[in-house]
C-alpha atoms as a PDB file:
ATOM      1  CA  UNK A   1       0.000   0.000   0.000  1.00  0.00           C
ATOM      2  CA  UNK A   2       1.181   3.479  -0.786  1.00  0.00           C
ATOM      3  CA  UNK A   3       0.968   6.689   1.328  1.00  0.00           C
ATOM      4  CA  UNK A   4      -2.422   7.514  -0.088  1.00  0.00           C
ATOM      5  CA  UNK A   5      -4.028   4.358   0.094  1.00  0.00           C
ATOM      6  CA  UNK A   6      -3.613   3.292   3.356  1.00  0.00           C
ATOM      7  CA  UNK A   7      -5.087   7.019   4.982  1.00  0.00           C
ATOM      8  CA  UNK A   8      -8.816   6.740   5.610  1.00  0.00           C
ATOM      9  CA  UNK A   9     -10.537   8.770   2.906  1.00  0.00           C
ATOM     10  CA  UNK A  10     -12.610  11.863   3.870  1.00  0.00           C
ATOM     11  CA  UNK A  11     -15.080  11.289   0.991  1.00  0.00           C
ATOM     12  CA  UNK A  12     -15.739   8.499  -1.517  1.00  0.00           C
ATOM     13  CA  UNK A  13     -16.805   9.044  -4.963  1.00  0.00           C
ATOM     14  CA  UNK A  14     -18.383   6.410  -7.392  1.00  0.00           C
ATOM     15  CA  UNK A  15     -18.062   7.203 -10.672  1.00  0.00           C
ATOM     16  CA  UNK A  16     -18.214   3.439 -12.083  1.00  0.00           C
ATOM     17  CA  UNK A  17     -19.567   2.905 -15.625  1.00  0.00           C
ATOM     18  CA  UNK A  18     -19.024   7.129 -16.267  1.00  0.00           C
ATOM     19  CA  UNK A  19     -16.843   7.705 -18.916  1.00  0.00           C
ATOM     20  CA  UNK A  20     -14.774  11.095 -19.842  1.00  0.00           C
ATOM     21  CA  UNK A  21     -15.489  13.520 -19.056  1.00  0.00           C
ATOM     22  CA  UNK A  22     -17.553  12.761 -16.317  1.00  0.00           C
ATOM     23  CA  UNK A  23     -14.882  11.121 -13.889  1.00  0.00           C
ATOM     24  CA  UNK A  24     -13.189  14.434 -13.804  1.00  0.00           C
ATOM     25  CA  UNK A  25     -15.914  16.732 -14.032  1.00  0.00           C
ATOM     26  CA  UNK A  26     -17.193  15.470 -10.855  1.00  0.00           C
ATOM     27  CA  UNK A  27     -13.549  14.977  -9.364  1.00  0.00           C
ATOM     28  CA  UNK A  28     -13.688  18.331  -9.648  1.00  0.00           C
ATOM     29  CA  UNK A  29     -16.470  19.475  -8.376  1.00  0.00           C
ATOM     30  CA  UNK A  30     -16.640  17.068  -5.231  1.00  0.00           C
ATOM     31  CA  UNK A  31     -12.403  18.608  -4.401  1.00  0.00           C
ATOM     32  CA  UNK A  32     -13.819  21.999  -4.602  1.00  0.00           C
ATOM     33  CA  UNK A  33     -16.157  21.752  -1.861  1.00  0.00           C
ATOM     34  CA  UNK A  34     -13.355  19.957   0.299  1.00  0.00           C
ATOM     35  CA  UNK A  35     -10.640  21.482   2.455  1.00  0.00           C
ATOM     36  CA  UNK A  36      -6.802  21.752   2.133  1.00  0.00           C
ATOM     37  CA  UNK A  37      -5.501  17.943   3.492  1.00  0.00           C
ATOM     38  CA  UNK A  38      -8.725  16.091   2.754  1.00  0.00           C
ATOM     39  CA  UNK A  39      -8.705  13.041   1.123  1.00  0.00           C
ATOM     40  CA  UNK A  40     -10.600  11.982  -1.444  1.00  0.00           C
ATOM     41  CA  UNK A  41     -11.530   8.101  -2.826  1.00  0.00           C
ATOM     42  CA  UNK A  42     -12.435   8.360  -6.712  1.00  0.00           C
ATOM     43  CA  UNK A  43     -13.685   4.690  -7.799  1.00  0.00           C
ATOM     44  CA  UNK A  44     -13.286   4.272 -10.972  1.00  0.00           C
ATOM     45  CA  UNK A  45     -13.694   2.035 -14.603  1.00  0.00           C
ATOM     46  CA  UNK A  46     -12.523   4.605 -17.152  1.00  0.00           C
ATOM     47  CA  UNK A  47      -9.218   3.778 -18.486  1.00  0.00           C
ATOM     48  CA  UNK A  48      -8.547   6.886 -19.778  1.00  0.00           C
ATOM     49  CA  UNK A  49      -9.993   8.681 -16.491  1.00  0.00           C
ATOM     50  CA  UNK A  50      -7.494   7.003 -14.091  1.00  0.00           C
ATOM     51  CA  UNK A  51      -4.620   6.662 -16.645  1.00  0.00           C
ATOM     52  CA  UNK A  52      -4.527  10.230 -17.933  1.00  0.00           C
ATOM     53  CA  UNK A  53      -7.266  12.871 -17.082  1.00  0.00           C
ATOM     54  CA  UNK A  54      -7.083  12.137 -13.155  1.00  0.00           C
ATOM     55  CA  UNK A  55      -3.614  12.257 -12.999  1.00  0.00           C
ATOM     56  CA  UNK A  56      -2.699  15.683 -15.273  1.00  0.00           C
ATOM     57  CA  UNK A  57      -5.565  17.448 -13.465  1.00  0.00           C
ATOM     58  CA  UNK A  58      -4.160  16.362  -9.599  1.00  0.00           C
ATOM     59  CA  UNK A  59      -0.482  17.242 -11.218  1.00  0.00           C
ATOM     60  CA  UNK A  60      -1.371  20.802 -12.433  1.00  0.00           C
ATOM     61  CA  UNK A  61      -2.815  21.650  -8.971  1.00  0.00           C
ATOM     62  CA  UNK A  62      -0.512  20.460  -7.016  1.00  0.00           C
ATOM     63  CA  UNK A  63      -2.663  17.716  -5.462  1.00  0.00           C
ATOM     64  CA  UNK A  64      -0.883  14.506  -4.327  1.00  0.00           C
ATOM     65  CA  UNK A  65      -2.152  11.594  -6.307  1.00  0.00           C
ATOM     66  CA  UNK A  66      -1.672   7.817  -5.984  1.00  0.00           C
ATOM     67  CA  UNK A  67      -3.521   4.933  -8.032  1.00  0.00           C
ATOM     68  CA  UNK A  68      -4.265   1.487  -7.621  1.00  0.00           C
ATOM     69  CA  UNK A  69      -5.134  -0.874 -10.242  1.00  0.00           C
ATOM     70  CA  UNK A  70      -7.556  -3.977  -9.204  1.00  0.00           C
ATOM     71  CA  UNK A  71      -6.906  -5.561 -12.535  1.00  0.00           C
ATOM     72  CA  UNK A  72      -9.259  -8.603 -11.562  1.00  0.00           C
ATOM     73  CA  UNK A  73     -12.068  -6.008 -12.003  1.00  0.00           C
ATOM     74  CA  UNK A  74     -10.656  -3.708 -14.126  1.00  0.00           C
ATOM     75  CA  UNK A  75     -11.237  -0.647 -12.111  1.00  0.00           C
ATOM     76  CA  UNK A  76      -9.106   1.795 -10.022  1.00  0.00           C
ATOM     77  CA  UNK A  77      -8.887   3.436  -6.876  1.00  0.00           C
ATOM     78  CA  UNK A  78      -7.380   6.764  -6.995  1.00  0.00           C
ATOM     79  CA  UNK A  79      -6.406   8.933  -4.111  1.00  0.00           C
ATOM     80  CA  UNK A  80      -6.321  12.721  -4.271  1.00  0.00           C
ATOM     81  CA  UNK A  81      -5.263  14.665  -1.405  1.00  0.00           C
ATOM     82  CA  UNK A  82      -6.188  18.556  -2.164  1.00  0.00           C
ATOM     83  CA  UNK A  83      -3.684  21.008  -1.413  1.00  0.00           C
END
């Protein structure tokens, strides 16, 4: 387990069977209405959500970011911790 992943998360969001835009529209939305040093739980079955929209958004703010791959499902957690 990484740094991320083994914090309790402050909020979980389910965004299974969305596909882009949607995982980071409402990754978006749900960080802005949490504080600096929450963590937040996106679930996740978008490839291109958790492979490359999730992590270049986290990476321009400044937000730490770690993912985990379930490959036996074929979905991903991600961790976001705002800044």
């Amino acid at each position: 387990m990484g740094e991320l992943s083994s914090k309790t998360p402050d909020k979980i969001l389910d965004v299974m069977g969305r596909v882009c835009p949607y995982p980071l529209v409402l990754t978006k939305k749900e960080l802005e209405k949490m504080s600096s040093g929450q963590l937040l739980k996106v679930l996740t079955d978008a490839p291109a959500s958790a492979e490359d929209s999730l992590p270049k958004y986290a990476a321009k703010q400044g937000h730490k970011f770690e993912s985990v791959k379930n490959d036996a499902q074929g979905s991903w957690e991600i961790y976001i911790q705002k800044v």
